[in-house]
Protein backbone atom coordinates (compact mmCIF):
# COMPACT_ATOMS: atom_id res chain seq x y z
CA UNK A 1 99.67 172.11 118.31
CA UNK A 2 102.29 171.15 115.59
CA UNK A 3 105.42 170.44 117.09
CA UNK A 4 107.43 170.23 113.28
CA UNK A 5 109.69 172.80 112.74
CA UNK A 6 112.91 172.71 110.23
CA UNK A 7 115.42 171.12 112.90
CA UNK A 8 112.83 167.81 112.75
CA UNK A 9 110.95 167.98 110.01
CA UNK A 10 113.38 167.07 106.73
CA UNK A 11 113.01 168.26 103.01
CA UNK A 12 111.65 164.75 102.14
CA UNK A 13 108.99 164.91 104.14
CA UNK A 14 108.09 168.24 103.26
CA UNK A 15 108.47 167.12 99.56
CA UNK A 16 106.25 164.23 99.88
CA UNK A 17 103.35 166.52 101.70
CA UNK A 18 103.85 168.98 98.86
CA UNK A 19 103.60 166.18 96.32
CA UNK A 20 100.27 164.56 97.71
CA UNK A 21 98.40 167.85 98.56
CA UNK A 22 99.13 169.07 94.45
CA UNK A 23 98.13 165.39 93.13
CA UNK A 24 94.53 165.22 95.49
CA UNK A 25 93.62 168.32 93.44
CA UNK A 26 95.18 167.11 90.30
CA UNK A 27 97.19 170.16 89.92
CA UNK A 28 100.43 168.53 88.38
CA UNK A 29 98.81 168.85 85.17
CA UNK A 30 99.18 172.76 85.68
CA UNK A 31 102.68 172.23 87.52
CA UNK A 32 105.18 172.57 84.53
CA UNK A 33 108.93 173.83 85.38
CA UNK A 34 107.78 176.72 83.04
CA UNK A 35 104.83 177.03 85.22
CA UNK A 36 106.51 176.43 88.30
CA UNK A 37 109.52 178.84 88.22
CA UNK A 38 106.97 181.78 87.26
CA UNK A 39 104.88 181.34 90.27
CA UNK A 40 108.33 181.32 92.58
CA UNK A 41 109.02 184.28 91.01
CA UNK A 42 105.50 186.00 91.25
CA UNK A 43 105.36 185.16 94.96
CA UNK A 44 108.87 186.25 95.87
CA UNK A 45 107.97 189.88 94.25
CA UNK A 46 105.16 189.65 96.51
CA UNK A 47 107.37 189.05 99.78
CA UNK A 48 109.14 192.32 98.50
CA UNK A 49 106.62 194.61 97.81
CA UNK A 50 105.99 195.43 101.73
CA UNK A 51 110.06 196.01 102.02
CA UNK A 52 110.48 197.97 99.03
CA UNK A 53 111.57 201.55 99.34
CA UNK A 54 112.62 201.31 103.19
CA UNK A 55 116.10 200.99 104.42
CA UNK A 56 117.38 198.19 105.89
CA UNK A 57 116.98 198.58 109.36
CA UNK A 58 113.33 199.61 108.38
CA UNK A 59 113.02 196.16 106.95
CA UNK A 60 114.26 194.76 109.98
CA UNK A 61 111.26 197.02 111.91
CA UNK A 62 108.62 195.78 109.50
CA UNK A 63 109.45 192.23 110.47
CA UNK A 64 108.86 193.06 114.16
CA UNK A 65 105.65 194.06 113.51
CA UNK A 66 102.91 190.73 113.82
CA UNK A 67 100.88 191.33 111.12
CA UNK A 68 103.30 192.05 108.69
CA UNK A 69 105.63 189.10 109.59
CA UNK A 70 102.49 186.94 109.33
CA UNK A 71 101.94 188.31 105.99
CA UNK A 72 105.61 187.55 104.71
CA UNK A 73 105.46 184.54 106.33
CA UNK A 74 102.86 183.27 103.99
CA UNK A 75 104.39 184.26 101.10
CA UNK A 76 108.06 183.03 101.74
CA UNK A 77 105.87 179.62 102.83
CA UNK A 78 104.68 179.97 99.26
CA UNK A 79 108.04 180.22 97.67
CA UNK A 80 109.30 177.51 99.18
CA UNK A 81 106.27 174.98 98.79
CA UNK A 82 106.88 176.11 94.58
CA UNK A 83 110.56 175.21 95.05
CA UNK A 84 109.33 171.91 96.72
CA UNK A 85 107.15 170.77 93.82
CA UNK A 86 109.26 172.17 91.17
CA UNK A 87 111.94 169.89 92.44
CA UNK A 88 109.65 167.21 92.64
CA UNK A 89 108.65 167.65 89.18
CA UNK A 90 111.92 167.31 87.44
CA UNK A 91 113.44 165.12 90.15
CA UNK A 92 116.11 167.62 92.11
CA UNK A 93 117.12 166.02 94.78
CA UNK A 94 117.46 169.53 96.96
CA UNK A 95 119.78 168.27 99.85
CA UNK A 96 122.47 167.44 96.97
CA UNK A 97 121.51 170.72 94.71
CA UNK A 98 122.47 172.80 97.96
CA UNK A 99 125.25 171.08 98.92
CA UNK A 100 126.82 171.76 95.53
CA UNK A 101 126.37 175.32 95.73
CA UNK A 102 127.22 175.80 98.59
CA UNK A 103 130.87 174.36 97.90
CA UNK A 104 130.88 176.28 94.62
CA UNK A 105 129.91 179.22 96.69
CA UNK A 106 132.64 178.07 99.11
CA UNK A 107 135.00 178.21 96.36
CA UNK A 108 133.81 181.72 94.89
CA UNK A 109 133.64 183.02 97.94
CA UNK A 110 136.89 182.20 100.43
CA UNK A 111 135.91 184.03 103.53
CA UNK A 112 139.52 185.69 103.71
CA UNK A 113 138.53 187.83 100.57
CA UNK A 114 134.62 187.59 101.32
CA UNK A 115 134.24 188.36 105.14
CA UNK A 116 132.11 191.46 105.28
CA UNK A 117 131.86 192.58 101.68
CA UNK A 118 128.76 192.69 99.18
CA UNK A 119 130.87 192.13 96.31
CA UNK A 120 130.30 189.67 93.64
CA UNK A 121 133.15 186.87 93.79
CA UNK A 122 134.85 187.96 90.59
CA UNK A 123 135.31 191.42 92.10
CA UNK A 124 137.05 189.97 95.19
């Protein structure tokens, strides 16, 4: 049984796996950041399809049920392993990306004007 999970297992790692499994099948070729940044977005329209047009608590129901959270699963798994290579392929170094937005999110968003609303920051 695989013991990895995202408190042991870092984004280097994961980066590295990503990066050898595309370049045994010689997939780079196809693996553009044109290329790349469709796919994330075709597969994140396919982790909302099954959540469209319910509410959110209905969301929160469908992701209760086994065979759709296996389902999403997959496809946020897919997401993420295009994020992985797209950053491999034009050399984003993802623990510094985040870290940056999150403290130009910080910024945006104090949590004295943010704490429980969906605004947008400039609407604060």
């Amino acid at each position: 049984m695989n013991s990895r999970n995202d408190d042991t297992t870092t984004f280097g790692t994961m980066k590295n796996e990503v990066l050898a499994f595309a370049q045994a099948r010689d997939w780079e070729q196809f693996h553009s950041p044109k290329n790349l940044s469709m796919a994330i977005a075709a597969e994140a329209a396919e982790l909302m399809e099954p959540l469209l047009w319910v509410s959110p608590e209905e969301s929160r129901a469908v992701m209760k049920r086994p065979d759709k959270r296996a389902a999403l699963q997959d496809e946020l798994a897919d997401i993420v392993v295009y994020c992985l290579e797209f950053a491999n392929q034009t050399g984003i170094d993802l623990t510094t990306a985040i870290t940056a937005k999150m403290a130009r999110n910080a910024e945006k968003y104090p949590v004295e004007k943010a704490r429980g609303r969906a605004e947008k920051y400039n609407e604060l």
